[in-house]
C-alpha atoms as a PDB file:
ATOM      1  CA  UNK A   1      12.231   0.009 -22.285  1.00  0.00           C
ATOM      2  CA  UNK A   2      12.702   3.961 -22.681  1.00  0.00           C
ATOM      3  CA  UNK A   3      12.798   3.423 -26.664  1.00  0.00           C
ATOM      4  CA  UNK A   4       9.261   1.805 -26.095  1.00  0.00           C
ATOM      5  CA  UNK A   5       7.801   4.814 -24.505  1.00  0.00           C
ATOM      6  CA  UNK A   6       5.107   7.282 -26.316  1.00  0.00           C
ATOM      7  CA  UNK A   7       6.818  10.026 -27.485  1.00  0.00           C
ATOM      8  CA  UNK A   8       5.603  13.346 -25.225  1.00  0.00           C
ATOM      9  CA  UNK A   9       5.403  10.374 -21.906  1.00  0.00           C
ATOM     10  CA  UNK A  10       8.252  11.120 -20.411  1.00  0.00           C
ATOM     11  CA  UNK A  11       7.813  15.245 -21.252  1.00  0.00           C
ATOM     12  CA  UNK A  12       4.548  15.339 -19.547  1.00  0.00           C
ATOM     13  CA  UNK A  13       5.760  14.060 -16.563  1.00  0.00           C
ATOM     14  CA  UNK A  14       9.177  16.636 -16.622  1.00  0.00           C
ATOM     15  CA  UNK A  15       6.923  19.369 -16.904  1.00  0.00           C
ATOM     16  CA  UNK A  16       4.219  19.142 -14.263  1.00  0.00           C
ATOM     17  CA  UNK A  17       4.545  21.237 -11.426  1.00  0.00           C
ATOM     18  CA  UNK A  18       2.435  18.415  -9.281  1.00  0.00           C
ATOM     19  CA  UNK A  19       2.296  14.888  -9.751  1.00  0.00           C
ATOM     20  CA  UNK A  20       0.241  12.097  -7.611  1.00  0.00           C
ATOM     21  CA  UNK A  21       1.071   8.515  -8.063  1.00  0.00           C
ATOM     22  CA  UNK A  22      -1.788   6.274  -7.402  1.00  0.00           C
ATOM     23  CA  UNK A  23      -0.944   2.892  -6.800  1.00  0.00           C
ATOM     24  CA  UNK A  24      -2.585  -0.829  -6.348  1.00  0.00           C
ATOM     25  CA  UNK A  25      -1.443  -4.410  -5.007  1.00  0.00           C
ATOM     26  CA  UNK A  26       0.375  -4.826  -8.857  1.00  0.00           C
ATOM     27  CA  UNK A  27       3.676  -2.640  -7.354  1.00  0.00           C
ATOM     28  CA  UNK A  28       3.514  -4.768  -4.138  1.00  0.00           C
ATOM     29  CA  UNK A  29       3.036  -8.089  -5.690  1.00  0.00           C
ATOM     30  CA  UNK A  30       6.511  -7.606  -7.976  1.00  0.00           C
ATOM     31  CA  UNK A  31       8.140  -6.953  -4.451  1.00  0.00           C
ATOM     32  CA  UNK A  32       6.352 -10.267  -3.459  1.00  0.00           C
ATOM     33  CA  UNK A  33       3.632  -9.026  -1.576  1.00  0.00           C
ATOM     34  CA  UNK A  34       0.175 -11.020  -1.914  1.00  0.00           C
ATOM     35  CA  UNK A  35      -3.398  -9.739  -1.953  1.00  0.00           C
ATOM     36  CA  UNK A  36      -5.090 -10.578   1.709  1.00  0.00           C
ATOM     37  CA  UNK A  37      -7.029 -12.786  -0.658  1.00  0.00           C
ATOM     38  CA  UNK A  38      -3.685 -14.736  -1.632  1.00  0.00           C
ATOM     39  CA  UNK A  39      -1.992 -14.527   1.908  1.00  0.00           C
ATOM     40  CA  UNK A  40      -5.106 -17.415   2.232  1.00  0.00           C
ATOM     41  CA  UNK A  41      -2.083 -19.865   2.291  1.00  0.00           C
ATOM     42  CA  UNK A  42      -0.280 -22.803   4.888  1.00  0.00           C
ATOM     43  CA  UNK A  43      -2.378 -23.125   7.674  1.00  0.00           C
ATOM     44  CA  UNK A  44      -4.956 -20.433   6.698  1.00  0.00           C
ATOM     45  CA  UNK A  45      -6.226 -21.935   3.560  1.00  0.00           C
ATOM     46  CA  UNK A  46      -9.166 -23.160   5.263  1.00  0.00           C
ATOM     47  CA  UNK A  47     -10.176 -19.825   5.961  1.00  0.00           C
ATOM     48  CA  UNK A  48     -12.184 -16.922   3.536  1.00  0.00           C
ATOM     49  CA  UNK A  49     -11.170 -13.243   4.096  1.00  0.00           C
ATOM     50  CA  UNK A  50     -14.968 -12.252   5.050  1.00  0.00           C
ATOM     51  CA  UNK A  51     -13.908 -14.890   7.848  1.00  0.00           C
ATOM     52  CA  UNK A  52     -10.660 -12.976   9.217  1.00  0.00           C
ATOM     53  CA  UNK A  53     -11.779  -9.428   7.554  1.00  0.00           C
ATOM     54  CA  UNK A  54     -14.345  -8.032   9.318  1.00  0.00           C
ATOM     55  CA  UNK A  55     -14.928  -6.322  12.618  1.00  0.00           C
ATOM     56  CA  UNK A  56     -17.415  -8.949  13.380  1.00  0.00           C
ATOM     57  CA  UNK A  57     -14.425 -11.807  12.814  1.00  0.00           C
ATOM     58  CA  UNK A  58     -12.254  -9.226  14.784  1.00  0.00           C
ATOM     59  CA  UNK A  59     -15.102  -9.290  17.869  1.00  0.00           C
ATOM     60  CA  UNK A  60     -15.865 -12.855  17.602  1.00  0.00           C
ATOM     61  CA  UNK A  61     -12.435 -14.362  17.759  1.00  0.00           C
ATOM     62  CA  UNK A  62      -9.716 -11.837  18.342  1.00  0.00           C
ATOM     63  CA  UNK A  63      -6.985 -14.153  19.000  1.00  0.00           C
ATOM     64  CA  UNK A  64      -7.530 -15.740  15.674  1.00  0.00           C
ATOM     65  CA  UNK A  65      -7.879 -12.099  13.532  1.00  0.00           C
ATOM     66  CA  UNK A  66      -4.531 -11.125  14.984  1.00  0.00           C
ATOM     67  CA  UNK A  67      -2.818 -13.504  14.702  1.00  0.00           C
ATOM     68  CA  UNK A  68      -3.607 -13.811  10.419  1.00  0.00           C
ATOM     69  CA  UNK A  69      -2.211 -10.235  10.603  1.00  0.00           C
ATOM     70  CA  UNK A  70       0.790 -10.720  12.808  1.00  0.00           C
ATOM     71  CA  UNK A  71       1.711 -13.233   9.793  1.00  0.00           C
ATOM     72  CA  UNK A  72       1.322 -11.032   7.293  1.00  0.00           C
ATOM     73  CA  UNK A  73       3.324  -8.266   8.651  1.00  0.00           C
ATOM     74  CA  UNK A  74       6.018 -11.173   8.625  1.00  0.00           C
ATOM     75  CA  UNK A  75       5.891 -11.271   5.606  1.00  0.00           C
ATOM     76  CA  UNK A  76       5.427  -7.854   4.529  1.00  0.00           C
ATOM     77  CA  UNK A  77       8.717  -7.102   6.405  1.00  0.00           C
ATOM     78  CA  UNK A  78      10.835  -9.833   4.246  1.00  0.00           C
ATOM     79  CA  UNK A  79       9.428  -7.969   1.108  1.00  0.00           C
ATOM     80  CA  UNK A  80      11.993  -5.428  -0.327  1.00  0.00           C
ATOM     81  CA  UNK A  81      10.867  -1.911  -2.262  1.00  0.00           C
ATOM     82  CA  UNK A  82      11.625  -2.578  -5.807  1.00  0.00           C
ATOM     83  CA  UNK A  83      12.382  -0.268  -8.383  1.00  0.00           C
ATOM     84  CA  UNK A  84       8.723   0.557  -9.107  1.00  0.00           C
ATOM     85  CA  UNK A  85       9.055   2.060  -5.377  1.00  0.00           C
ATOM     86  CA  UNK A  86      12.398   3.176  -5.944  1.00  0.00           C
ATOM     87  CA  UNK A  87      11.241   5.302  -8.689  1.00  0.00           C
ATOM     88  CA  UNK A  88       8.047   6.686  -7.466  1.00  0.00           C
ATOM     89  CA  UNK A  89      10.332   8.388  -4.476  1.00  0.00           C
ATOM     90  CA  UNK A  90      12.655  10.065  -7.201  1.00  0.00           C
ATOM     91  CA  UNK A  91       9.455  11.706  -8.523  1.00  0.00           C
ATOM     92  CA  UNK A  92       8.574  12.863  -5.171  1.00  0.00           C
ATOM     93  CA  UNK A  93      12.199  14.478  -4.783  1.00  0.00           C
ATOM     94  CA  UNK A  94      11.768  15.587  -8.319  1.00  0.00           C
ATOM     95  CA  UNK A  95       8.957  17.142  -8.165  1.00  0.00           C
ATOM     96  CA  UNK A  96       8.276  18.955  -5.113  1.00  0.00           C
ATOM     97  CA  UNK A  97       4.416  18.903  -3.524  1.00  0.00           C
ATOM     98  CA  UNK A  98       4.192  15.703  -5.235  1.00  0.00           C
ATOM     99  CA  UNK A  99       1.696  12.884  -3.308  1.00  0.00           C
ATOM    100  CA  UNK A 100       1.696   9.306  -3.360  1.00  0.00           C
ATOM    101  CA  UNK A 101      -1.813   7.852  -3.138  1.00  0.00           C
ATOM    102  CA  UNK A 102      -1.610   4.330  -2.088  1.00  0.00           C
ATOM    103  CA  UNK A 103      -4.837   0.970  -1.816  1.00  0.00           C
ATOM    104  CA  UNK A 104      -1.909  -0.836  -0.671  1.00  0.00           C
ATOM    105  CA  UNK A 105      -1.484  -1.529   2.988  1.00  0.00           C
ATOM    106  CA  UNK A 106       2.125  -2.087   3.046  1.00  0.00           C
ATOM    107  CA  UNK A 107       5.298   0.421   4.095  1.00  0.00           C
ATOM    108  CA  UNK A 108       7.092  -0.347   0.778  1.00  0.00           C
ATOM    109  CA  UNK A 109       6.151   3.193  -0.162  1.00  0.00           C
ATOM    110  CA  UNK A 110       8.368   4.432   3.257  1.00  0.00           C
ATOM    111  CA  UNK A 111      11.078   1.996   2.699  1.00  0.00           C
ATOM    112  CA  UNK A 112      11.523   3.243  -0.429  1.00  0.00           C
ATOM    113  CA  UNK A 113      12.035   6.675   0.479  1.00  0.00           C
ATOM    114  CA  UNK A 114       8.333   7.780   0.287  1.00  0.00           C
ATOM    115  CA  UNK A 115       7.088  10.619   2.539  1.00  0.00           C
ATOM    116  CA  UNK A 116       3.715  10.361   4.009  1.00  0.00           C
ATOM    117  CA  UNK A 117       2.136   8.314   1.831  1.00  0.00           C
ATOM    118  CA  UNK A 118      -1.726   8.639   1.819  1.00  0.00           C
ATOM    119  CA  UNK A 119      -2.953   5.474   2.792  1.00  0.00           C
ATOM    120  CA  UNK A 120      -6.528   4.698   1.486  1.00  0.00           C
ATOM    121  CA  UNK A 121      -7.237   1.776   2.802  1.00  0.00           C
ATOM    122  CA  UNK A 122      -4.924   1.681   6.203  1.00  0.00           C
ATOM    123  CA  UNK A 123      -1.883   0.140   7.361  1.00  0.00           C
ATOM    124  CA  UNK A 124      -0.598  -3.035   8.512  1.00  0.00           C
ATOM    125  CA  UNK A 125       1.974  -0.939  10.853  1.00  0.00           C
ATOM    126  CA  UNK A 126      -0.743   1.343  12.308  1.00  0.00           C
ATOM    127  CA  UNK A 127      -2.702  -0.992  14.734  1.00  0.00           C
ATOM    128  CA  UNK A 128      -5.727   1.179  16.686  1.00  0.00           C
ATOM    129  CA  UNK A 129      -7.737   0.690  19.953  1.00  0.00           C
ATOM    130  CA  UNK A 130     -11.235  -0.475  18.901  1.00  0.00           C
ATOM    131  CA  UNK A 131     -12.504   1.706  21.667  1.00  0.00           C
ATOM    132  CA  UNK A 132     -10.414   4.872  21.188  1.00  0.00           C
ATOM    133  CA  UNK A 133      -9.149   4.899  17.418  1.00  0.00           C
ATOM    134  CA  UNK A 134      -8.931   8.752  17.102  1.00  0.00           C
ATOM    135  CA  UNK A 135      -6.068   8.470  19.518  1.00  0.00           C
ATOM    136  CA  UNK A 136      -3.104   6.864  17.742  1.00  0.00           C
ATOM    137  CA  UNK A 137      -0.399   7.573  20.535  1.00  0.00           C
ATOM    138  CA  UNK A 138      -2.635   5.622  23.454  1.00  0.00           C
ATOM    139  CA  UNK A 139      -1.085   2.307  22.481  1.00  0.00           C
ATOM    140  CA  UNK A 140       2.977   1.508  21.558  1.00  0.00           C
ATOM    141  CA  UNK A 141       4.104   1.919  17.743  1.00  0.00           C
ATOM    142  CA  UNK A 142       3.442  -0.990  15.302  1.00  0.00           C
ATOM    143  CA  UNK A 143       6.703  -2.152  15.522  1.00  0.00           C
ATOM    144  CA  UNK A 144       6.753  -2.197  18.991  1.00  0.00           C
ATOM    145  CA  UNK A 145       3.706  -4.181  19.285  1.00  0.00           C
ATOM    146  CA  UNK A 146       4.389  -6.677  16.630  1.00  0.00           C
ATOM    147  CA  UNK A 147       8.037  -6.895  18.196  1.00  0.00           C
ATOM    148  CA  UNK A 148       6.500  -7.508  22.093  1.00  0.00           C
ATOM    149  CA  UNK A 149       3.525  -9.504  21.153  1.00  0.00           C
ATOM    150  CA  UNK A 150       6.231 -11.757  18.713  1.00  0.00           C
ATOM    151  CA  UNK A 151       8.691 -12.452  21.453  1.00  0.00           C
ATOM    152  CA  UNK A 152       5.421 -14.051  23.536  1.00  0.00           C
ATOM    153  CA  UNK A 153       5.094 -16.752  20.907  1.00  0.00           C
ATOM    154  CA  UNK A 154       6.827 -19.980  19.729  1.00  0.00           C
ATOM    155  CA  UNK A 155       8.992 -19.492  16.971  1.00  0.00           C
ATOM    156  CA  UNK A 156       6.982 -20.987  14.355  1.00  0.00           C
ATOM    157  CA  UNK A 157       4.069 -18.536  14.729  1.00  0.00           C
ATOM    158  CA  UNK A 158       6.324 -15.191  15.596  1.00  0.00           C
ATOM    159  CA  UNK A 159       8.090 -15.455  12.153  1.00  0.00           C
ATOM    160  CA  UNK A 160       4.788 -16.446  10.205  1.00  0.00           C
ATOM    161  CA  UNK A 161       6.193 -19.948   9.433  1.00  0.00           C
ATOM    162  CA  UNK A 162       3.510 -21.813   7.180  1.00  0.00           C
ATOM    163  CA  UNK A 163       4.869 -24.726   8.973  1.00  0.00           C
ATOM    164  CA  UNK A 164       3.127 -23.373  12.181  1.00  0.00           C
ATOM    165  CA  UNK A 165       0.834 -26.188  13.728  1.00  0.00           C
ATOM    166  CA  UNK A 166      -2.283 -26.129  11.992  1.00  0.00           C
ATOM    167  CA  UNK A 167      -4.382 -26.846  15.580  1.00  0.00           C
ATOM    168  CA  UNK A 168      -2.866 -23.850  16.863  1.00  0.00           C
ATOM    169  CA  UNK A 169      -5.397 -22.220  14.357  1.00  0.00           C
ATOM    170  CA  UNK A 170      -2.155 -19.498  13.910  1.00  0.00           C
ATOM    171  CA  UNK A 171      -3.899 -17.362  16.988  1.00  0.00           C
ATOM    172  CA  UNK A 172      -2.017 -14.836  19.291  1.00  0.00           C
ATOM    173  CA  UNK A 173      -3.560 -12.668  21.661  1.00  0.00           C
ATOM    174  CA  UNK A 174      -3.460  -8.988  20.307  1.00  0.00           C
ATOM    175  CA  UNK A 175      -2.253  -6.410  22.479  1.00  0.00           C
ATOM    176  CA  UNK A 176      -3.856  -3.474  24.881  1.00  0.00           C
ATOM    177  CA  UNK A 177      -4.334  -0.251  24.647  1.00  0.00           C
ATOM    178  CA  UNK A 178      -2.094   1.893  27.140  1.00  0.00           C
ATOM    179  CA  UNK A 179      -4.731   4.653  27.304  1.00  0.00           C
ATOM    180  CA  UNK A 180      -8.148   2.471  28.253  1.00  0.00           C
ATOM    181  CA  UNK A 181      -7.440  -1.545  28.302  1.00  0.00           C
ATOM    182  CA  UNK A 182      -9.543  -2.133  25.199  1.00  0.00           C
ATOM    183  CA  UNK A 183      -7.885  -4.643  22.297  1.00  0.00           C
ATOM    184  CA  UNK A 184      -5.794  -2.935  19.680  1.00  0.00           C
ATOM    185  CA  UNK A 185      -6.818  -4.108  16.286  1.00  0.00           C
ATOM    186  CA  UNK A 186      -5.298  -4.054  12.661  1.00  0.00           C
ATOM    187  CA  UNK A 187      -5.256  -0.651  11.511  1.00  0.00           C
ATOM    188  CA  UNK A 188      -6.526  -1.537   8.000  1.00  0.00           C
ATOM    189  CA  UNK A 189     -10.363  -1.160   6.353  1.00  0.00           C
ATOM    190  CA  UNK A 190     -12.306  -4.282   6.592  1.00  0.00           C
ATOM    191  CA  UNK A 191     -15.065  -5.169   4.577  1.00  0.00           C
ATOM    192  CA  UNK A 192     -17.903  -3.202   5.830  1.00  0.00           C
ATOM    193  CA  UNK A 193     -15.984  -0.728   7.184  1.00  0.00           C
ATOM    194  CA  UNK A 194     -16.123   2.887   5.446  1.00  0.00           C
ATOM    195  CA  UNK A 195     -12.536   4.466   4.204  1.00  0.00           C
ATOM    196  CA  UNK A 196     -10.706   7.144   6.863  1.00  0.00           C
ATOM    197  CA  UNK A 197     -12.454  10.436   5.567  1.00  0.00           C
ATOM    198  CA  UNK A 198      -8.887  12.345   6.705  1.00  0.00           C
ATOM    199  CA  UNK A 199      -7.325   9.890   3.620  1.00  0.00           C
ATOM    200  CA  UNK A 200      -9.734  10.103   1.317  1.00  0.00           C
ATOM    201  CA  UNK A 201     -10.324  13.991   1.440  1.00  0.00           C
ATOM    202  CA  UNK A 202      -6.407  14.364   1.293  1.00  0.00           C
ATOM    203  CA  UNK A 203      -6.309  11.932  -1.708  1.00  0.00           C
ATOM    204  CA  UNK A 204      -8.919  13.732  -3.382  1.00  0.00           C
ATOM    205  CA  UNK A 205      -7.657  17.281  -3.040  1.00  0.00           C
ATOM    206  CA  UNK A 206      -4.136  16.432  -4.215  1.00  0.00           C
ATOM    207  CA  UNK A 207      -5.670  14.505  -7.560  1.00  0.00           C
ATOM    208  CA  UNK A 208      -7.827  17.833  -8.312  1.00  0.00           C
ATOM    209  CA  UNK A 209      -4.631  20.010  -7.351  1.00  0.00           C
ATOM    210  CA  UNK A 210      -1.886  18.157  -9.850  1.00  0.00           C
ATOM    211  CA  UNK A 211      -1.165  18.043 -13.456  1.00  0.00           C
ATOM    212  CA  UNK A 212      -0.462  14.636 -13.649  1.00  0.00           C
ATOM    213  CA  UNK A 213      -1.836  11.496 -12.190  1.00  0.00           C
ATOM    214  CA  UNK A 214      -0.069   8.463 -12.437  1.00  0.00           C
ATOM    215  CA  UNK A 215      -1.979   5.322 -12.382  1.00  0.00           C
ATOM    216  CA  UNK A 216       0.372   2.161 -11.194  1.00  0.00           C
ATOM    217  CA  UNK A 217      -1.003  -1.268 -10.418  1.00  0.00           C
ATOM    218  CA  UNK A 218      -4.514  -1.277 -10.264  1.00  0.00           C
ATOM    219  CA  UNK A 219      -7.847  -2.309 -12.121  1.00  0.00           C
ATOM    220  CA  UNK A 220      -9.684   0.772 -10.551  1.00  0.00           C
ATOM    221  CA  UNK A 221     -12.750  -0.939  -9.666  1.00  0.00           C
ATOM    222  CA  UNK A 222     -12.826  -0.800  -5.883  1.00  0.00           C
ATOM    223  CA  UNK A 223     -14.560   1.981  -5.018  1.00  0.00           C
ATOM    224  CA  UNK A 224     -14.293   5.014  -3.216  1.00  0.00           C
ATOM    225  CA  UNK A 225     -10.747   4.809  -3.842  1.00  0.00           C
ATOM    226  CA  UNK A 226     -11.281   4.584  -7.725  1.00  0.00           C
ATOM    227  CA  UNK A 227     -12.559   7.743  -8.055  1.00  0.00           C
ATOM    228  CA  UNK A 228      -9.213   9.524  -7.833  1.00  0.00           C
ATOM    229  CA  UNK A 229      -8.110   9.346 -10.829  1.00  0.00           C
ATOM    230  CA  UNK A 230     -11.674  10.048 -11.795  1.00  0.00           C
ATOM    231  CA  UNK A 231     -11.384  13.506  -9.767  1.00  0.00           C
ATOM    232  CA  UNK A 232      -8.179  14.177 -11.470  1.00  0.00           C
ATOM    233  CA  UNK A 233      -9.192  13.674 -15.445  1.00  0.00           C
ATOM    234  CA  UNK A 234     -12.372  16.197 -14.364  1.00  0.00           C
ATOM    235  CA  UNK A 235     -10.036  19.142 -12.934  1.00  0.00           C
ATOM    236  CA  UNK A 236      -7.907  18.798 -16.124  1.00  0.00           C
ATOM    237  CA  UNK A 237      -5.104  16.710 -15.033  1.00  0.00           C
ATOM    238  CA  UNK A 238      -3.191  14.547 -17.697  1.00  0.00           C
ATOM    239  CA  UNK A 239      -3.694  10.565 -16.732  1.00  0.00           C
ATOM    240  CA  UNK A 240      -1.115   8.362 -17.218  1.00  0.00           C
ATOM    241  CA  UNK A 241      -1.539   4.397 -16.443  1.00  0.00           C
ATOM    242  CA  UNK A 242       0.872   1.709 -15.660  1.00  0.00           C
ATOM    243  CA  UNK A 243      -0.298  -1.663 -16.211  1.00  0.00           C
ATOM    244  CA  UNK A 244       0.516  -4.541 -17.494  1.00  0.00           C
ATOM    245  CA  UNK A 245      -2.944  -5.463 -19.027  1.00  0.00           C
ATOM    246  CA  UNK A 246      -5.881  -3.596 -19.957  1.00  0.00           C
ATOM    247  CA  UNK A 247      -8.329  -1.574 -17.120  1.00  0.00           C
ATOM    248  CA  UNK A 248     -11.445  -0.269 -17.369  1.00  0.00           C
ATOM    249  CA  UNK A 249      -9.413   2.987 -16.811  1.00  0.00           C
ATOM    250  CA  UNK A 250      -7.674   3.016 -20.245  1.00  0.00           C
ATOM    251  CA  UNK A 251     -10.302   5.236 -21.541  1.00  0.00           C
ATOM    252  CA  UNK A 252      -9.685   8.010 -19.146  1.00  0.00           C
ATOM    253  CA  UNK A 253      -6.305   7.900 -19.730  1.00  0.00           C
ATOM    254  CA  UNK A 254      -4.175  10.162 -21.907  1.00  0.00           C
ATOM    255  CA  UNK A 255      -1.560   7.455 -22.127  1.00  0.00           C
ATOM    256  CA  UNK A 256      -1.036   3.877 -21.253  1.00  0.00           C
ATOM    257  CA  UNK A 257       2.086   1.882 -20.938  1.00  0.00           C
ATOM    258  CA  UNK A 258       2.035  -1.291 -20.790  1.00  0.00           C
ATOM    259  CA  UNK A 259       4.249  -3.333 -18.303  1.00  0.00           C
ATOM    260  CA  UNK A 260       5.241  -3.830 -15.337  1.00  0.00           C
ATOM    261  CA  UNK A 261       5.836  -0.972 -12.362  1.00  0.00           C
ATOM    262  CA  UNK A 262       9.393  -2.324 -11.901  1.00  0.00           C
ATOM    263  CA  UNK A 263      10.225  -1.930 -15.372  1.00  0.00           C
ATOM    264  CA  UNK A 264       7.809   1.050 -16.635  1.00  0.00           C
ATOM    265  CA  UNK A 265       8.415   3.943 -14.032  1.00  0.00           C
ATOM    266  CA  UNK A 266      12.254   3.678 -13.620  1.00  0.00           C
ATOM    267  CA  UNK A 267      12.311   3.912 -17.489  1.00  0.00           C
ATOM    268  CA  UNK A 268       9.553   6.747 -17.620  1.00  0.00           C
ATOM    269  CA  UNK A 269      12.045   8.688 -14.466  1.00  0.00           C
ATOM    270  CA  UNK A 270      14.676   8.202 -16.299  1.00  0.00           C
ATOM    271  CA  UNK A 271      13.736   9.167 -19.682  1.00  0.00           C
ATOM    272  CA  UNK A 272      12.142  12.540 -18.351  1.00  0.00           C
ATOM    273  CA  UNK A 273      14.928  13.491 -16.459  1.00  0.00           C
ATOM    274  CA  UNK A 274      17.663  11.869 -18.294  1.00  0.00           C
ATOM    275  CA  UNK A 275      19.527  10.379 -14.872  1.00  0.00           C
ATOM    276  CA  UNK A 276      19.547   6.673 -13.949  1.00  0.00           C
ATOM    277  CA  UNK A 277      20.002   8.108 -10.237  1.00  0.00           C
ATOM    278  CA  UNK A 278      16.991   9.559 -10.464  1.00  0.00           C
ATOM    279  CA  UNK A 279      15.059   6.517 -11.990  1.00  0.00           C
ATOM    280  CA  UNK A 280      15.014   4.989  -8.648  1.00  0.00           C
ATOM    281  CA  UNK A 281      18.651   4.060  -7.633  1.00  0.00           C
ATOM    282  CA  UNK A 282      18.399   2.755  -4.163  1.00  0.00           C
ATOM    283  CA  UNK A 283      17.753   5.260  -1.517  1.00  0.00           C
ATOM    284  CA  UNK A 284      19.514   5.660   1.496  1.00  0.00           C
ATOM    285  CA  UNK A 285      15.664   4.470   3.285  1.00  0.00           C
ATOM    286  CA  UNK A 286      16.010   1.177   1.840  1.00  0.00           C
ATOM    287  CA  UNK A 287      17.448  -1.393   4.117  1.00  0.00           C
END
């Protein structure tokens, strides 16, 4: 793959000073990770994400909201980081102030060694009260409430099993707040809902703060969050895309490789820095 790269790729990236990675659901789906459109599977086919996705399907039927999410952090958790992850934390241990800007509500990012990803669109492992949501610590980590509310259910539906009984509808209550009693909810953006500002600020002052952005996994077309790289190419940055097929982004882009994260960045790490460590051999995060 490295003999396949542009000549000058790999020496843009060894010689910024900043870098943010900006990635999309491509990264996470070669770990195995669906879109919340595709997790629309087993006994939730015969629902649409507008149906489980919004704060109105969140106030109108709790039970059943949670429950869709409970399964998906199943099987979020079964995912592994894979080297597309593996190599995006080499670049943030490579190249210090670096930033990973992330649509993806997932924690392969942290598995893989990540710091503090931005998270654009929220996080499966940061529920919120709906009453109180400016006050993360009132209600028990995400692990410990997935882990408590779990060990309530029957096995089927604590592991996510497809297999679940369909009449069961897949619903578990969702845990309280410790601070006021209200229902914790996902911690993710639903449709209708506006991004975190706190995210989005951070996201855009580290794309008009770096020389290089790098693009991984995404059509850019959802917007608010497609205007990073957008922010970037305006302050001067150098744009560089990952993707396996063409975006409406290739024309903002100084370069674009195409293939897969998996295969592209661990090549592009290791060609700029000339050590396979560095391209994204696994990290001592990654269980």
């Amino acid at each position: 793959m490295e003999s396949l790269l542009p000549p000058g790729a790999a020496a843009l990236l060894r010689q910024a000073r900043r870098v943010v990675v900006f990635t999309g659901a491509g990264i996470s789906a070669e770990s195995g990770v669906p879109t919340f459109r595709d997790d629309l599977t087993g006994l939730w086919a015969r629902f649409d994400a507008e149906q489980l996705a919004t704060p109105e399907a969140f106030h109108a039927d709790p039970e059943l909201v949670w429950g869709w999410y409970e399964w998906r952090r199943a099987r979020v958790r079964r995912a592994r980081p894979n080297p597309g992850h593996l190599a995006t934390a080499a670049i943030e241990r490579l190249v210090p102030g670096s930033v990973v800007v992330t649509q993806n509500v997932d924690d392969l990012h942290e598995r893989a060694g990540s710091t503090a990803p931005i998270h654009l669109h929220g996080s499966l492992f940061a529920p919120r009260c709906v009453a109180e949501p400016a006050h993360p610590a009132a209600f028990p980590d995400a692990e410990a409430v997935s882990r408590d509310v779990r060990a309530a259910q029957p096995a089927a539906v604590a592991d996510g099993d497809e297999a679940a009984d369909p009449g069961e509808g897949g619903r578990i209550p969702p845990p309280r707040c410790g601070r006021c009693g209200a229902l914790v909810r996902p911690g993710v953006v639903w449709f209708g809902e506006t991004l975190p500002e706190a995210a989005l600020t951070a996201a855009a002052e580290a794309a008009a703060a770096c020389d290089v952005l790098l693009i991984v996994g995404t059509s850019g077309v959802v917007y608010p969050a497609a205007e990073i790289p957008r922010i970037a190419a305006r302050a001067g940055a150098t744009v560089i895309q990952v993707n396996p097929e063409p975006t409406p982004l290739d024309g903002l882009c100084a370069v674009n490789l195409r293939g897969s994260a998996a295969r592209v960045l661990p090549a592009l790490v290791e060609s700029a820095w000339g050590s396979a460590e560095a391209a994204g051999a696994p990290h001592p995060a990654v269980s």
